[in-house]
PDB file of N, CA and C in Angstrom:
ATOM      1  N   UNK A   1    -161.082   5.136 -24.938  1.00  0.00           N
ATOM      2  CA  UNK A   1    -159.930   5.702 -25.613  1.00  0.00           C
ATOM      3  C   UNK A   1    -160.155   7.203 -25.751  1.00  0.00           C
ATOM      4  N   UNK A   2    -159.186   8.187 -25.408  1.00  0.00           N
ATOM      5  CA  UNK A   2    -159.194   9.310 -25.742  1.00  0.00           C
ATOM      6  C   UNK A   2    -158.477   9.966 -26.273  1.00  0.00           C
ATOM      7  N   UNK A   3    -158.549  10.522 -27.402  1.00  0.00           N
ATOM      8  CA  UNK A   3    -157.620  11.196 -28.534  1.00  0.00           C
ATOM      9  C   UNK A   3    -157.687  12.697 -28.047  1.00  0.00           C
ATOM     10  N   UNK A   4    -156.453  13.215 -27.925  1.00  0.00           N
ATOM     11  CA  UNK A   4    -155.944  14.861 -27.494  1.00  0.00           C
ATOM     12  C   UNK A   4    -154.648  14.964 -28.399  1.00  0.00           C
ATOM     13  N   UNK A   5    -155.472  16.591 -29.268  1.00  0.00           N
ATOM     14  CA  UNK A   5    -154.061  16.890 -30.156  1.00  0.00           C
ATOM     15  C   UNK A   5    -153.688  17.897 -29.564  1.00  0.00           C
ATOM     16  N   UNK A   6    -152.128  18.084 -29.476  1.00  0.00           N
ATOM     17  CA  UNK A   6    -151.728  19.541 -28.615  1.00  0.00           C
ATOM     18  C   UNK A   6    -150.715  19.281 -29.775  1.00  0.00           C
ATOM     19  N   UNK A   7    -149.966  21.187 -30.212  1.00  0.00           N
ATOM     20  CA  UNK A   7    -149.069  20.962 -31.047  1.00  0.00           C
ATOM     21  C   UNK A   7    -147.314  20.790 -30.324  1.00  0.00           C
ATOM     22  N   UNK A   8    -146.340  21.081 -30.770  1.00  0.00           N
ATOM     23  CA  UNK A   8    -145.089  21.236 -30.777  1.00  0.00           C
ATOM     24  C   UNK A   8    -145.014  22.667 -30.755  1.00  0.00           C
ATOM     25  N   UNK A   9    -144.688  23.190 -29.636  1.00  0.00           N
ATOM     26  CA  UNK A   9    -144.398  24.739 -30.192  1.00  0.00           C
ATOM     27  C   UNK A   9    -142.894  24.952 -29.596  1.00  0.00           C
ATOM     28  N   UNK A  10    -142.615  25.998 -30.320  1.00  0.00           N
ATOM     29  CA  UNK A  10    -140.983  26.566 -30.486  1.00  0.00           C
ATOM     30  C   UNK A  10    -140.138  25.745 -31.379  1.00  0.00           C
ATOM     31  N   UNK A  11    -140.900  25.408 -32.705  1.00  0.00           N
ATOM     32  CA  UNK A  11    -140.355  25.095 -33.462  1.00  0.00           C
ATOM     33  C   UNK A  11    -139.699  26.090 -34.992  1.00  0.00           C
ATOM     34  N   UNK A  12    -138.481  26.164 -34.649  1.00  0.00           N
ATOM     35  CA  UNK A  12    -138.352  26.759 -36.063  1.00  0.00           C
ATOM     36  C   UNK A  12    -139.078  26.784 -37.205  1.00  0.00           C
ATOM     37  N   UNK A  13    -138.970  27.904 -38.015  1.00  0.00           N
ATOM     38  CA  UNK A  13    -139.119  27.681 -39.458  1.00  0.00           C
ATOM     39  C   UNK A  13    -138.224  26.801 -40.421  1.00  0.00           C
ATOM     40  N   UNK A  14    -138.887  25.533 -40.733  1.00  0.00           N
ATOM     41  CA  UNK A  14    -137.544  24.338 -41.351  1.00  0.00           C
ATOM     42  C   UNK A  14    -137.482  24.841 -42.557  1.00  0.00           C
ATOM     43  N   UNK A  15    -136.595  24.674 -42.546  1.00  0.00           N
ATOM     44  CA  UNK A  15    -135.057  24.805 -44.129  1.00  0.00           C
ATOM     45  C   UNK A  15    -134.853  23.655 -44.352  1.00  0.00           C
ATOM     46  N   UNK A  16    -134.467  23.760 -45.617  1.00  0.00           N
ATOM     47  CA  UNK A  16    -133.829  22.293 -46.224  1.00  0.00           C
ATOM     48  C   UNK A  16    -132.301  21.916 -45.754  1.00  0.00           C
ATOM     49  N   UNK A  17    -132.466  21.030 -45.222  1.00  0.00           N
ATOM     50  CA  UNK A  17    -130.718  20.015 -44.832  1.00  0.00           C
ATOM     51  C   UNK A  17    -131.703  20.273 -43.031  1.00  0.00           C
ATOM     52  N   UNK A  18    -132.422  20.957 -42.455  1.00  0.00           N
ATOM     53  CA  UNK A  18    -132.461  21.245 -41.149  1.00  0.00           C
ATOM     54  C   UNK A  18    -132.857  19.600 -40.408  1.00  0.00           C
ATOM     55  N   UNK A  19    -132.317  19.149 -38.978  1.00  0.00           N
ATOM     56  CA  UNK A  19    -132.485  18.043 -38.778  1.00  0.00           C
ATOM     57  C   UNK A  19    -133.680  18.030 -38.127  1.00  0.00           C
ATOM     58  N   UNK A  20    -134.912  17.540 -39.045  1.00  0.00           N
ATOM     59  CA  UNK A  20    -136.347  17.784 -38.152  1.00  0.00           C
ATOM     60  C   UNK A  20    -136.403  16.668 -37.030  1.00  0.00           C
ATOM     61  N   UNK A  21    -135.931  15.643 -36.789  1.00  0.00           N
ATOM     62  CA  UNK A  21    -135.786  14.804 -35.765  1.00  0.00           C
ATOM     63  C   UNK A  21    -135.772  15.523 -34.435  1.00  0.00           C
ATOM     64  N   UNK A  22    -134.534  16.349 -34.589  1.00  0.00           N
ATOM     65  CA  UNK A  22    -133.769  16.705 -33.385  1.00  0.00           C
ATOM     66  C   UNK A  22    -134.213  18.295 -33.053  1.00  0.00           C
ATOM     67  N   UNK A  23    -134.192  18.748 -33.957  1.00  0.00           N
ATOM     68  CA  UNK A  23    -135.589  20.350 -33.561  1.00  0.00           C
ATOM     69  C   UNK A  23    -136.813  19.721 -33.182  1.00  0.00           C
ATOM     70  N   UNK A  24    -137.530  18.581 -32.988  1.00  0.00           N
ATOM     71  CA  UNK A  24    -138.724  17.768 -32.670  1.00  0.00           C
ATOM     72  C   UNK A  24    -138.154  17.874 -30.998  1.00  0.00           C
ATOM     73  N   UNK A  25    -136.818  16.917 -30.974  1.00  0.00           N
ATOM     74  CA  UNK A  25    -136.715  16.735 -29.657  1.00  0.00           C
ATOM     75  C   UNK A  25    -136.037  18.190 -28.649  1.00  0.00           C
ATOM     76  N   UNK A  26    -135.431  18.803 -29.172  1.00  0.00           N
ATOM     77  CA  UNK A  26    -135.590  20.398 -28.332  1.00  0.00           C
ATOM     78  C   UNK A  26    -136.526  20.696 -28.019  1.00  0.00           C
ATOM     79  N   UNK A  27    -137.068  20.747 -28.817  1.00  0.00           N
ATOM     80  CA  UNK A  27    -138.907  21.529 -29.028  1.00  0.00           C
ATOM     81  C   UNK A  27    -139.737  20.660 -27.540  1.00  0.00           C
ATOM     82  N   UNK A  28    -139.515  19.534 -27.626  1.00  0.00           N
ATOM     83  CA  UNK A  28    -140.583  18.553 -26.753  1.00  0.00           C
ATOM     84  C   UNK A  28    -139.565  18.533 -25.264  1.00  0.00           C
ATOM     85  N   UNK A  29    -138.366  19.382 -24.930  1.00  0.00           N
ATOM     86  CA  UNK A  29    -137.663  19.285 -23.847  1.00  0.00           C
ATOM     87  C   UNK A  29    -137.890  20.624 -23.182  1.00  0.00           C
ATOM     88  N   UNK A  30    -138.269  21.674 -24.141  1.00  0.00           N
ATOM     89  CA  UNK A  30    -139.043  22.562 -23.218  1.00  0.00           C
ATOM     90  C   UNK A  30    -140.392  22.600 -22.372  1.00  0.00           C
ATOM     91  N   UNK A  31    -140.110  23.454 -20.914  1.00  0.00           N
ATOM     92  CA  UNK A  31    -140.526  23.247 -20.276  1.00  0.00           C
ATOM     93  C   UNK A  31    -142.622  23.692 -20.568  1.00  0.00           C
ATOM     94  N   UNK A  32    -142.669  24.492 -21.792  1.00  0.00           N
ATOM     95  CA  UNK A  32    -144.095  24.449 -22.119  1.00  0.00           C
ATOM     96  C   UNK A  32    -144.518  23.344 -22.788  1.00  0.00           C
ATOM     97  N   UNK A  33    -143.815  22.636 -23.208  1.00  0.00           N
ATOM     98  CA  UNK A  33    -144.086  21.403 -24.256  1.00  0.00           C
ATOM     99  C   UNK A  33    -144.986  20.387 -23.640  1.00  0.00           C
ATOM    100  N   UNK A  34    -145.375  19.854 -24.637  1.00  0.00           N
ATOM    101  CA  UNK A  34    -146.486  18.565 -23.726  1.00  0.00           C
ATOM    102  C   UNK A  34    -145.235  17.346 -23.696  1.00  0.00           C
ATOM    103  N   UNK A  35    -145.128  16.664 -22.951  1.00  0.00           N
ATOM    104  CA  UNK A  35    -144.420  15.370 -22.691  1.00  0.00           C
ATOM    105  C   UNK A  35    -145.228  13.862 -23.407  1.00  0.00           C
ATOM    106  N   UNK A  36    -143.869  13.471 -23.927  1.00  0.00           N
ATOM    107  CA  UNK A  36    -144.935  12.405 -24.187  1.00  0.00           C
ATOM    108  C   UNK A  36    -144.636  11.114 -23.646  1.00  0.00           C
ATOM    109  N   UNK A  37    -145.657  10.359 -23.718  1.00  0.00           N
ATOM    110  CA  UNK A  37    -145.200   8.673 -22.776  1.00  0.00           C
ATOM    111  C   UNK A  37    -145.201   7.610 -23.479  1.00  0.00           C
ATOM    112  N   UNK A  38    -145.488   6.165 -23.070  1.00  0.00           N
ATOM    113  CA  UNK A  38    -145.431   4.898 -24.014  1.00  0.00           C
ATOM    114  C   UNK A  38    -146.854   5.000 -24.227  1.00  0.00           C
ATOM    115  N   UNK A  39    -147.259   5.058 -25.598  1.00  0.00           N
ATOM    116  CA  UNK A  39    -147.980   5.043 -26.369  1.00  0.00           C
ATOM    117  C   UNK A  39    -148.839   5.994 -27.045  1.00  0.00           C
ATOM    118  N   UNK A  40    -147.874   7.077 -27.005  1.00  0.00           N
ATOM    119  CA  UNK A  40    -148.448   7.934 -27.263  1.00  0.00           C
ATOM    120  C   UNK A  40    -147.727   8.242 -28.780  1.00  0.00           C
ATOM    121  N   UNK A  41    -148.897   8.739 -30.221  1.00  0.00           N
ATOM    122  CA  UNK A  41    -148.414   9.058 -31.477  1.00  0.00           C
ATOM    123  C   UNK A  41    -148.083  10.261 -31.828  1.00  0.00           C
ATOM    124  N   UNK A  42    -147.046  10.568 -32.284  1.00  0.00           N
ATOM    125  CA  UNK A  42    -146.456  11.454 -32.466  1.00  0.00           C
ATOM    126  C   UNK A  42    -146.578  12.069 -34.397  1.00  0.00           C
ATOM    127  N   UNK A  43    -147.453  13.184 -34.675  1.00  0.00           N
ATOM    128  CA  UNK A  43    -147.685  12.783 -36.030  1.00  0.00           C
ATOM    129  C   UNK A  43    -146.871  14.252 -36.324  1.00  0.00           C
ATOM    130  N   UNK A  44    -146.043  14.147 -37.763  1.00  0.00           N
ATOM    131  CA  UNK A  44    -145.602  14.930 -38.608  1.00  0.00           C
ATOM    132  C   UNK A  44    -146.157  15.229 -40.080  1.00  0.00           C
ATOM    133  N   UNK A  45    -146.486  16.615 -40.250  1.00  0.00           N
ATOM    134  CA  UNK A  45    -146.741  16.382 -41.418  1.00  0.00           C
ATOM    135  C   UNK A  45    -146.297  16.294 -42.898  1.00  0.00           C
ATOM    136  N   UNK A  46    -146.495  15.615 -44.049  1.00  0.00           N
ATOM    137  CA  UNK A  46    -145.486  16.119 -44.925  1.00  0.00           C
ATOM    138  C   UNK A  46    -144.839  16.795 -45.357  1.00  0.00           C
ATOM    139  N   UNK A  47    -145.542  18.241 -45.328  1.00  0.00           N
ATOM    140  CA  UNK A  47    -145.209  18.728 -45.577  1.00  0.00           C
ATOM    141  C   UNK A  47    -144.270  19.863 -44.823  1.00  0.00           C
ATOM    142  N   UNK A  48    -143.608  19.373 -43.813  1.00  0.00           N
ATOM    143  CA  UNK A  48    -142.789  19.869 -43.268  1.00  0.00           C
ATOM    144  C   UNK A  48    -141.099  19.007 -43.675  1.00  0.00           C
ATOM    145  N   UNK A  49    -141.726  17.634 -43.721  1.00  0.00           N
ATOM    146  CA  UNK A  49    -140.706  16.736 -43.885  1.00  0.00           C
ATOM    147  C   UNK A  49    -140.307  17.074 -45.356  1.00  0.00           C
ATOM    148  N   UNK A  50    -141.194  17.412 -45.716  1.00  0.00           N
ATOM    149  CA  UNK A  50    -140.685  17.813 -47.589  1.00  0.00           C
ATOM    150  C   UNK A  50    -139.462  19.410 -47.745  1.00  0.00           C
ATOM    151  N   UNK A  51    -140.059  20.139 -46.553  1.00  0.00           N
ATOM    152  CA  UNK A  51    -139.014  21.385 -46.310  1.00  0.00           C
ATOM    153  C   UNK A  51    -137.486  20.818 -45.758  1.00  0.00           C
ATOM    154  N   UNK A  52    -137.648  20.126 -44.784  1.00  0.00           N
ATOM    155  CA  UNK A  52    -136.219  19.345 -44.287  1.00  0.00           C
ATOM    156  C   UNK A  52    -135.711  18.790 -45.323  1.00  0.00           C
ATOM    157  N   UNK A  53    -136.420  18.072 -46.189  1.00  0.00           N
ATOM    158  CA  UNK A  53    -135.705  17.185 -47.668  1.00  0.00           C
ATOM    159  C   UNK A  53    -135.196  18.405 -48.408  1.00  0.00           C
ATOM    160  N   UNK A  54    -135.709  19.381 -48.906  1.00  0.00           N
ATOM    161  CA  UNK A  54    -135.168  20.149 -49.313  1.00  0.00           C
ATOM    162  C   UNK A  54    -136.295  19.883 -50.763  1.00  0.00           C
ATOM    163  N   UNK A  55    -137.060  19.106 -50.716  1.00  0.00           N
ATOM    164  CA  UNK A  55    -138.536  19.169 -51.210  1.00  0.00           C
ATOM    165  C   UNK A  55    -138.880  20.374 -52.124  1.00  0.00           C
ATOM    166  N   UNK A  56    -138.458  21.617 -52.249  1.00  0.00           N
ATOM    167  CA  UNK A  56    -139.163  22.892 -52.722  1.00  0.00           C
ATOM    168  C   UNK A  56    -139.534  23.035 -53.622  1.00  0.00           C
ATOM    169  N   UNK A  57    -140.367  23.248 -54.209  1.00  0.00           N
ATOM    170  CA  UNK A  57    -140.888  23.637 -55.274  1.00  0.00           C
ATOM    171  C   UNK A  57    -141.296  24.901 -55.856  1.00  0.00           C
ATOM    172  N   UNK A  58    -140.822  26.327 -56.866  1.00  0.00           N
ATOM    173  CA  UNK A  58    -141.624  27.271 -57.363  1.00  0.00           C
ATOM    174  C   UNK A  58    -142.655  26.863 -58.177  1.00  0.00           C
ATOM    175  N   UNK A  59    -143.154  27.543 -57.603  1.00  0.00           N
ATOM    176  CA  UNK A  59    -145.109  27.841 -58.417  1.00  0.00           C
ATOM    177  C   UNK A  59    -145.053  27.354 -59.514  1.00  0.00           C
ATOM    178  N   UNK A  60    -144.216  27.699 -60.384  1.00  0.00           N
ATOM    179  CA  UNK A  60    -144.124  27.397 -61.882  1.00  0.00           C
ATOM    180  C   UNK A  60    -143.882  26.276 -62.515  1.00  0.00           C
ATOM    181  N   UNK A  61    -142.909  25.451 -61.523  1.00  0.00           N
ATOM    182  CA  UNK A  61    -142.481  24.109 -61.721  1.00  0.00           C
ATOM    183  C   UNK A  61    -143.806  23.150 -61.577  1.00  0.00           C
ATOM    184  N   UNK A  62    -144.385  23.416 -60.389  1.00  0.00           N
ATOM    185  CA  UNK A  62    -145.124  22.481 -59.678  1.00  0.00           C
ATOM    186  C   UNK A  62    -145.588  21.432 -60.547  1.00  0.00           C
ATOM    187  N   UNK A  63    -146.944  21.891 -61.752  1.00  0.00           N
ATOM    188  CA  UNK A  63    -147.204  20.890 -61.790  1.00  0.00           C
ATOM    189  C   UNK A  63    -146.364  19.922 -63.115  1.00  0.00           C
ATOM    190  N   UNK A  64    -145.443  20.721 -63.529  1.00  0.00           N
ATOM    191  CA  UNK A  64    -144.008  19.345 -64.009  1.00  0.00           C
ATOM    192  C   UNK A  64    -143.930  18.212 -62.754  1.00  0.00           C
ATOM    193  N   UNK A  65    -143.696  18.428 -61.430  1.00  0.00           N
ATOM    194  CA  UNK A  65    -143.038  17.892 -60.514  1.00  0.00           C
ATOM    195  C   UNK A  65    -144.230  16.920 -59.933  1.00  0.00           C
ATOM    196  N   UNK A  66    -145.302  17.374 -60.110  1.00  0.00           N
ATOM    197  CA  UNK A  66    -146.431  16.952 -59.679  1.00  0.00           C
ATOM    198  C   UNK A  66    -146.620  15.212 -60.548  1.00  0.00           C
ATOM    199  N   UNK A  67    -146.535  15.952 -62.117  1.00  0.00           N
ATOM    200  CA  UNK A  67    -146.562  14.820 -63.011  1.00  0.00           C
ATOM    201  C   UNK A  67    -145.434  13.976 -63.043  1.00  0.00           C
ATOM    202  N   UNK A  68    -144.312  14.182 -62.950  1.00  0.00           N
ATOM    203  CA  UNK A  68    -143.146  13.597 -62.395  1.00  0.00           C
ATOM    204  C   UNK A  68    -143.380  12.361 -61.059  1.00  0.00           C
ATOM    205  N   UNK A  69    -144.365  12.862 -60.122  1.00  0.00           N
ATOM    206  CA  UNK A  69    -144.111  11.912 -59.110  1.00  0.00           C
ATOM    207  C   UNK A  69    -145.207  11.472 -58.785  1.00  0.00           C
ATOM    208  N   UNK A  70    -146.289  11.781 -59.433  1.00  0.00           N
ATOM    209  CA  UNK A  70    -147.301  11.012 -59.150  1.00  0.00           C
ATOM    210  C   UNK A  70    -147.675   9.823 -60.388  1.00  0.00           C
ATOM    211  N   UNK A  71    -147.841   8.165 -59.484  1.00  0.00           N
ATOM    212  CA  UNK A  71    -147.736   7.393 -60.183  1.00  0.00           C
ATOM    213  C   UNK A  71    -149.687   7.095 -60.758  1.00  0.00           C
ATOM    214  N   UNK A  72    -150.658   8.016 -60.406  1.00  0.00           N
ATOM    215  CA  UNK A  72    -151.739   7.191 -60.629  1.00  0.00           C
ATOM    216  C   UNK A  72    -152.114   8.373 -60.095  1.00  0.00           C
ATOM    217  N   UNK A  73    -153.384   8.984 -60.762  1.00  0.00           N
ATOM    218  CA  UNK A  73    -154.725  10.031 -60.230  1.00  0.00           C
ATOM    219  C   UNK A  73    -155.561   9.162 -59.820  1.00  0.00           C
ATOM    220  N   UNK A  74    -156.285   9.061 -58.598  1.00  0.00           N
ATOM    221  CA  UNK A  74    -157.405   8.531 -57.961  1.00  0.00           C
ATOM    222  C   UNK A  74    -158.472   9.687 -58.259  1.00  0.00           C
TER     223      UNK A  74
END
């Protein structure tokens, strides 16, 4: 088995409401992009998906929001 990470490039800077799905699939139809095949994982990180949600948080809020949504400190 061999694991190779290459990123997504020519991806915008995401905004909230932006459709990260479909800036994923532009992004992966250019011709520098790596292609991908059957079985290959495709990973996102949260914190991008939290910018598309519209997720944001100021500094100041945080850790209200923090305590708000976290159900349990490990």
């Amino acid at each position: 088995m061999t694991l190779t990470c290459r990123p997504v490039r020519g991806l915008p800077r995401i905004r909230p409401g932006d459709d990260l799905a479909g800036l994923i699939v532009t992004a992966l139809r250019r011709d520098d992009s790596p292609t991908l095949q059957d079985g290959d994982v495709l990973v996102v990180t949260s914190k991008v998906v939290s910018k598309a949600e519209g997720r944001i948080v100021r500094g100041a809020d945080r850790e209200q929001v923090d305590d708000s949504e976290t159900r349990r400190v490990v």
